[in-house]
N, C-alpha and C. Protein backbone atom coordinates (compact mmCIF):
# COMPACT_ATOMS: atom_id res chain seq x y z
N UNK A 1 69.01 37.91 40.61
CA UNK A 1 67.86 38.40 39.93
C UNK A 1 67.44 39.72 40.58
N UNK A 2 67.73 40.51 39.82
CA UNK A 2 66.90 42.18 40.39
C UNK A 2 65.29 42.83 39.46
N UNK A 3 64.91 42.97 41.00
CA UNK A 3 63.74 43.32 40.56
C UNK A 3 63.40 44.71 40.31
N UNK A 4 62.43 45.01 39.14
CA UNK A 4 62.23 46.09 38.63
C UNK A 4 61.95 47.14 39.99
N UNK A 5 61.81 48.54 39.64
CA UNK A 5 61.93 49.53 41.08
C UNK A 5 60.30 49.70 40.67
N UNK A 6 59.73 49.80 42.09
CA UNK A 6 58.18 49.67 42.48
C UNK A 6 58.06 51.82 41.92
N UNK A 7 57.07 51.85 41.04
CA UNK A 7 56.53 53.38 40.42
C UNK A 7 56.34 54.04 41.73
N UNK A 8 56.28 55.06 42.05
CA UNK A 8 55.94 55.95 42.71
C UNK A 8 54.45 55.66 42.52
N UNK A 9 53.38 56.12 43.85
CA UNK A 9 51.89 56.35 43.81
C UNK A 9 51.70 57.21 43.16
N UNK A 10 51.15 57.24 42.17
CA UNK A 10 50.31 58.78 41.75
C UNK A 10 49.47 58.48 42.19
N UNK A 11 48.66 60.18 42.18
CA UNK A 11 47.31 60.35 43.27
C UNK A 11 46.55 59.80 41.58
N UNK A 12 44.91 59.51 41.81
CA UNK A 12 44.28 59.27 40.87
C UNK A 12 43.94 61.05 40.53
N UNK A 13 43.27 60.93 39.34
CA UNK A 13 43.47 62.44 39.30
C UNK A 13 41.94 62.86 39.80
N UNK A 14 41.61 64.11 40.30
CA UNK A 14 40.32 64.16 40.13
C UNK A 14 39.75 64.75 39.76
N UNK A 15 38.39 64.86 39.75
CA UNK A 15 37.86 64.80 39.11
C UNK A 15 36.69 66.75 39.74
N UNK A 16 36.96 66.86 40.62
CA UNK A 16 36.73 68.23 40.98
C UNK A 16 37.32 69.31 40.59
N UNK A 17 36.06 70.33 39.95
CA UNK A 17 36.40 71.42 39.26
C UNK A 17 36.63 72.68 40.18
N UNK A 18 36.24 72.68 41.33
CA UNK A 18 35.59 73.73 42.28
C UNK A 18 37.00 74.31 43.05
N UNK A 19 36.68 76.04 42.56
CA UNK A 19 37.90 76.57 42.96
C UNK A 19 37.35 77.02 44.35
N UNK A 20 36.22 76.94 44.47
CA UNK A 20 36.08 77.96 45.94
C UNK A 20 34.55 76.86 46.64
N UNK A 21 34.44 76.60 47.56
CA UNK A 21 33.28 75.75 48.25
C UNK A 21 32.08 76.25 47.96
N UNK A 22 31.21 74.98 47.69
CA UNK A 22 30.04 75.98 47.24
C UNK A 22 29.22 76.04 48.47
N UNK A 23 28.23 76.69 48.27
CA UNK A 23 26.85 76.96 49.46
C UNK A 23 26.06 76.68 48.93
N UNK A 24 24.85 76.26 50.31
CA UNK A 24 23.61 75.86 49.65
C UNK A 24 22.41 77.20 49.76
N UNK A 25 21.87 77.60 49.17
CA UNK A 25 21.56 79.17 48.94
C UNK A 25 19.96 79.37 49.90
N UNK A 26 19.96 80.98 50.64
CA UNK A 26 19.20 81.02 51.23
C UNK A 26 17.94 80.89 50.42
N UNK A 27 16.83 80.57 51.74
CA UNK A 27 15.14 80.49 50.80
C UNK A 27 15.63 81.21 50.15
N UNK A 28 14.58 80.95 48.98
CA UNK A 28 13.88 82.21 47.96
C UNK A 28 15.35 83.07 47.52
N UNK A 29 16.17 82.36 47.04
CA UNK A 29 17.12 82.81 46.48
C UNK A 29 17.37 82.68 44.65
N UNK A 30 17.14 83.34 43.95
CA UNK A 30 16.89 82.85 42.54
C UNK A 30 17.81 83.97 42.02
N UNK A 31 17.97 83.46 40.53
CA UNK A 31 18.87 84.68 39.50
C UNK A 31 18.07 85.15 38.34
N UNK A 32 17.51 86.23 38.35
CA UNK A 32 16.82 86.59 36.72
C UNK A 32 17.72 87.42 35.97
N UNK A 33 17.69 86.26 34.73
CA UNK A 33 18.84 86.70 33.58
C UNK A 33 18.21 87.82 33.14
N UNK A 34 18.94 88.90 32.80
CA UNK A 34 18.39 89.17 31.70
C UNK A 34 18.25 88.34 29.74
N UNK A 35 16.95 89.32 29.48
CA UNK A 35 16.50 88.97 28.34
C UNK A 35 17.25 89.64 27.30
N UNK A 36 18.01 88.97 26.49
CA UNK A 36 18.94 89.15 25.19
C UNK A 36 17.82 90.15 24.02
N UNK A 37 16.26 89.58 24.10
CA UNK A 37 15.54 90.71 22.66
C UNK A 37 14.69 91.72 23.77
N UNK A 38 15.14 91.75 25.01
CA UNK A 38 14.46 92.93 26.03
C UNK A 38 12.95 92.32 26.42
N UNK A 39 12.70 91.00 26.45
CA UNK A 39 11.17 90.91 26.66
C UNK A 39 11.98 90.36 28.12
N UNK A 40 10.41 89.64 28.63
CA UNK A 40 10.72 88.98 30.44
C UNK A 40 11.95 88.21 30.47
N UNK A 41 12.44 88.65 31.68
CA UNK A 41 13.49 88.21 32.22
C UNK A 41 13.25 86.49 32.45
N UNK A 42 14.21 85.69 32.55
CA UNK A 42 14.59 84.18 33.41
C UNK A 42 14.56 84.19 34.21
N UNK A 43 13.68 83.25 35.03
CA UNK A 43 14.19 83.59 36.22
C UNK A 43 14.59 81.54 36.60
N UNK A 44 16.08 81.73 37.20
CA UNK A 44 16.49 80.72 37.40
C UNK A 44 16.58 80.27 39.05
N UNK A 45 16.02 79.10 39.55
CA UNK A 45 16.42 78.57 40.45
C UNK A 45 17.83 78.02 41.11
N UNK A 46 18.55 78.81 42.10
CA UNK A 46 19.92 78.71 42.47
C UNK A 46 19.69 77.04 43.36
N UNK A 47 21.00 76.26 42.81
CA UNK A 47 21.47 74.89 42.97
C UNK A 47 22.23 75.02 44.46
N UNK A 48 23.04 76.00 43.99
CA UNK A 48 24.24 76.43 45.42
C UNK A 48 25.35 77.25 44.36
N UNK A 49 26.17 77.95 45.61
CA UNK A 49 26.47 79.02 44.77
C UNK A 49 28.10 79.15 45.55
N UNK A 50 28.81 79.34 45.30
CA UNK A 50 30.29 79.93 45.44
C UNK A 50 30.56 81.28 45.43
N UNK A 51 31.51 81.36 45.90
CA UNK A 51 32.63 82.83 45.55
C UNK A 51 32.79 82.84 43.72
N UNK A 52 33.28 82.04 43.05
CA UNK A 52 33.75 81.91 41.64
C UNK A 52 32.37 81.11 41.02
N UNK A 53 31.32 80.69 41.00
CA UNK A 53 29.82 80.51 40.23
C UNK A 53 28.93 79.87 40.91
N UNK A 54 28.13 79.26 40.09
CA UNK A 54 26.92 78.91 39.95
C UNK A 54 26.16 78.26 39.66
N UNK A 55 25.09 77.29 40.42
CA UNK A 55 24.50 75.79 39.20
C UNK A 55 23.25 76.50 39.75
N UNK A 56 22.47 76.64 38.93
CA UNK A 56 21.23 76.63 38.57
C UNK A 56 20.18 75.97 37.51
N UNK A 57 18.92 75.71 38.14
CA UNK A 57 17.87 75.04 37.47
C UNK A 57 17.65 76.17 36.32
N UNK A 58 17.24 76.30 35.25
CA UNK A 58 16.65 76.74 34.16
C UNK A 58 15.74 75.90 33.08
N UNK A 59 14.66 76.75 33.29
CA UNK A 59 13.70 76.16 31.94
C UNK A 59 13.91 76.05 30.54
N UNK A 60 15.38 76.91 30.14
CA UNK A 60 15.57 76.56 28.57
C UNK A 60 17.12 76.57 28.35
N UNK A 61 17.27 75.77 27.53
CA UNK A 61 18.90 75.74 27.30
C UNK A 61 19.64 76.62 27.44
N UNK A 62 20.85 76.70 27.46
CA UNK A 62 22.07 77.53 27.26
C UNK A 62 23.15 76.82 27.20
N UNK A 63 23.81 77.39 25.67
CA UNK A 63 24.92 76.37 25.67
C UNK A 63 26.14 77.09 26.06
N UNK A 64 27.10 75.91 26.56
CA UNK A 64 28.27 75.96 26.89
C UNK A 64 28.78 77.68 26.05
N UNK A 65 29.61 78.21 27.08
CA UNK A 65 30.17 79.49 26.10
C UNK A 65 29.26 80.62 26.57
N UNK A 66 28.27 80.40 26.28
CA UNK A 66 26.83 81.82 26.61
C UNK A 66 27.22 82.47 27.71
N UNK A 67 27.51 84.08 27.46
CA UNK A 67 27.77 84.91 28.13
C UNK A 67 26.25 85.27 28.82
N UNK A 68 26.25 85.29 29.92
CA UNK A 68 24.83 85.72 30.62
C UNK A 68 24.83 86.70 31.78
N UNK A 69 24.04 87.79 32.00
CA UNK A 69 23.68 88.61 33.14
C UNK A 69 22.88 88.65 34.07
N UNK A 70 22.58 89.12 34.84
CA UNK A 70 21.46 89.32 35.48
C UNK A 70 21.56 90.02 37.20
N UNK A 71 20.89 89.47 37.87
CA UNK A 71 20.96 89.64 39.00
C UNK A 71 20.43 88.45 40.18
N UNK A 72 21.14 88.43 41.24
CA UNK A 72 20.96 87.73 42.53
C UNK A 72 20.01 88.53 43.01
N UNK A 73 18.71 87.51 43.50
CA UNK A 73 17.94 88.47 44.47
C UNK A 73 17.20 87.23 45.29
N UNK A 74 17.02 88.18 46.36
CA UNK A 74 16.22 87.34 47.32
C UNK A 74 14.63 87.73 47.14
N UNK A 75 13.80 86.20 47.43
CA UNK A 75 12.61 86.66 47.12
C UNK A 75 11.90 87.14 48.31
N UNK A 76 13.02 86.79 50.18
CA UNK A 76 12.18 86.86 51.12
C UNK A 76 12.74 88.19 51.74
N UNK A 77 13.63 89.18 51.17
CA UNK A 77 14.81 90.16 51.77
C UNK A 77 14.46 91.32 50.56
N UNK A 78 14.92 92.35 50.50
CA UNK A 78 15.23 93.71 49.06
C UNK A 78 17.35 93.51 48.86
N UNK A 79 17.14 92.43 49.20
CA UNK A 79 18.86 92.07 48.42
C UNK A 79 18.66 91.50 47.05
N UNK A 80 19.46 92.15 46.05
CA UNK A 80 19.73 91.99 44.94
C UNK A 80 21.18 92.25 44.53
N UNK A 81 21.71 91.96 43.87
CA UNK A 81 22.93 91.56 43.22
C UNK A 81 23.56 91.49 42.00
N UNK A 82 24.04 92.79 41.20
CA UNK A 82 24.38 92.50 39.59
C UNK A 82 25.35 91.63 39.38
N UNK A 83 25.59 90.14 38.76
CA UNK A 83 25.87 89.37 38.53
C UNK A 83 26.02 88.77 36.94
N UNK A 84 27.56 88.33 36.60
CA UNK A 84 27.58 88.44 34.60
C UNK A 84 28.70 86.84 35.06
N UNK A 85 28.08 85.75 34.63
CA UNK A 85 28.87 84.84 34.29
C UNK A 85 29.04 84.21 32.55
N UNK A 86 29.84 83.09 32.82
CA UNK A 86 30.01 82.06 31.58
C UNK A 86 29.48 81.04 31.87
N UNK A 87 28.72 80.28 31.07
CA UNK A 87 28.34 79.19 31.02
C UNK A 87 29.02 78.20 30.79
N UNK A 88 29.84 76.65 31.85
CA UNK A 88 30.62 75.93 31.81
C UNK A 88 30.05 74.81 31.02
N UNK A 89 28.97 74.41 31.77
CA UNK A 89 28.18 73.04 30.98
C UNK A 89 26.36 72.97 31.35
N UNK A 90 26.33 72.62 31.14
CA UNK A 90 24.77 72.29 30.80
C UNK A 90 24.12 70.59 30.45
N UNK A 91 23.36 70.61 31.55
CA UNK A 91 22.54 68.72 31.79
C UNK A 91 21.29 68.98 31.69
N UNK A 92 20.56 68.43 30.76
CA UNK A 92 19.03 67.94 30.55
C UNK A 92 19.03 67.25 31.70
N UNK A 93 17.60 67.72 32.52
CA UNK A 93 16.99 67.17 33.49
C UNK A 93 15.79 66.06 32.88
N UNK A 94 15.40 65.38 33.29
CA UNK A 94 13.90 64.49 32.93
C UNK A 94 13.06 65.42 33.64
N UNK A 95 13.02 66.03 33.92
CA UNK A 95 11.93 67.40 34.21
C UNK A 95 11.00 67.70 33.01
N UNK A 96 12.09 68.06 31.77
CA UNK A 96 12.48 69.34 31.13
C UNK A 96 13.31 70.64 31.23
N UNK A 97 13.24 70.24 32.85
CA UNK A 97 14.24 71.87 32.50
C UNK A 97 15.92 71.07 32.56
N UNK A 98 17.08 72.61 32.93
CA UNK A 98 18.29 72.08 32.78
C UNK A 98 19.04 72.90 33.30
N UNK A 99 19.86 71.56 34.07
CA UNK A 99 21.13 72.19 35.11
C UNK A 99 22.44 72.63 34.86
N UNK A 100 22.20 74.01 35.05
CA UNK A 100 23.84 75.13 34.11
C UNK A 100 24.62 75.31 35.35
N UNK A 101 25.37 75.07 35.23
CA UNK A 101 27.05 75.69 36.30
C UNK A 101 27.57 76.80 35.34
N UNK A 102 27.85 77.74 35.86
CA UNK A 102 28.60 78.83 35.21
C UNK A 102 29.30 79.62 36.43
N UNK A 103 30.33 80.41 35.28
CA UNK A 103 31.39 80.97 36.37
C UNK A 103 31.08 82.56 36.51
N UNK A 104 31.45 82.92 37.29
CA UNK A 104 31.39 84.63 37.72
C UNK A 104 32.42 85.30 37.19
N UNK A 105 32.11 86.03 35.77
CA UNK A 105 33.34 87.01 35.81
C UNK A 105 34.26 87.64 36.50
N UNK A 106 33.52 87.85 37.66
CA UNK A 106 33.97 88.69 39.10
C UNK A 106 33.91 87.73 40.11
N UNK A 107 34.64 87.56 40.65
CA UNK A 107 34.69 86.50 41.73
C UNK A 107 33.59 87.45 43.33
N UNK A 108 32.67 86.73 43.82
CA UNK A 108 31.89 87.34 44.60
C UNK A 108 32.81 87.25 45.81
N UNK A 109 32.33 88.35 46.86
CA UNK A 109 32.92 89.03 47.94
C UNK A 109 32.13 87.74 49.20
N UNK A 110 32.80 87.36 50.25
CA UNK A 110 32.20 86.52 51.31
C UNK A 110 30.66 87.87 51.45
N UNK A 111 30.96 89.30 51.88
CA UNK A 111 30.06 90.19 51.76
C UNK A 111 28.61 90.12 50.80
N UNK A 112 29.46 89.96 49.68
CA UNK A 112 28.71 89.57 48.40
C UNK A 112 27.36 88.93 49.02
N UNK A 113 27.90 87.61 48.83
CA UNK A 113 27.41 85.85 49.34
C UNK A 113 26.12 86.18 50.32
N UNK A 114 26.77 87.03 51.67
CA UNK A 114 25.81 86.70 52.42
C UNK A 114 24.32 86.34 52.50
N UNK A 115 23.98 87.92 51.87
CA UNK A 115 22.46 88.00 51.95
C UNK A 115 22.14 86.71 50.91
N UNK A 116 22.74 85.63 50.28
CA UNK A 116 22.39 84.67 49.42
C UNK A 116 22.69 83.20 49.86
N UNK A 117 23.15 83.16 50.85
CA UNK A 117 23.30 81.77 51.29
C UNK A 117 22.55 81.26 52.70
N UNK A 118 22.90 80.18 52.77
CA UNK A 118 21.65 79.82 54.21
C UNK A 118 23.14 80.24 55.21
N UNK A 119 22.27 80.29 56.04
CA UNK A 119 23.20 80.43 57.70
C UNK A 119 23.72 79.07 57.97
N UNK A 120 25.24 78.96 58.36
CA UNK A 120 25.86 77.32 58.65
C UNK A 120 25.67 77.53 60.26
């Protein structure tokens, strides 16, 4: 009696999207989009932030796809940052507001990053 040959392990697959480690972002670190009909800017609360994007808190939708601009700035420093991602996905908070990950057209410089992340 021969027994069938034991499968090879596959790894499970996973489930991480993240091309580059994210950071957890210095104080007073936020992104104001610009405004698409030119009135006030967004201003979004940074989640943590990467070389390749971005999760941020926002007060109003954006769906998947939405090309968006703006800038990185610090609220406690005069660092600012022109910044243009894509919007990957988007989660309703029980807040009201809602948590967007999006990617950086331009992949940011470690340089970039600095003035925007906490000190490890």
């Amino acid at each position: 009696m021969s027994s069938a040959p034991t499968p090879a392990a596959v790894p499970a697959p996973s489930s991480e999207r993240r091309v580059a480690p994210r950071r957890q972002p210095a104080m007073g670190t936020v992104c104001r989009l610009d405004s698409p009909d030119g009135g006030p800017s967004a201003l979004a609360l940074i989640w943590n932030i990467s070389q390749s994007g971005i999760s941020m808190l926002l007060n109003a939708p954006q769906p998947a796809g939405t090309l968006l601009a703006g800038y990185l700035e610090s609220m406690v420093s005069d660092a600012m940052l022109r910044v243009s991602m894509k919007i990957v996905h988007v989660k309703p908070l029980d807040t009201g507001d809602f948590f967007i990950g999006a990617h950086f057209e331009h992949p940011l410089t470690p340089n970039d990053m600095k003035p925007f992340v906490a000190e490890e």
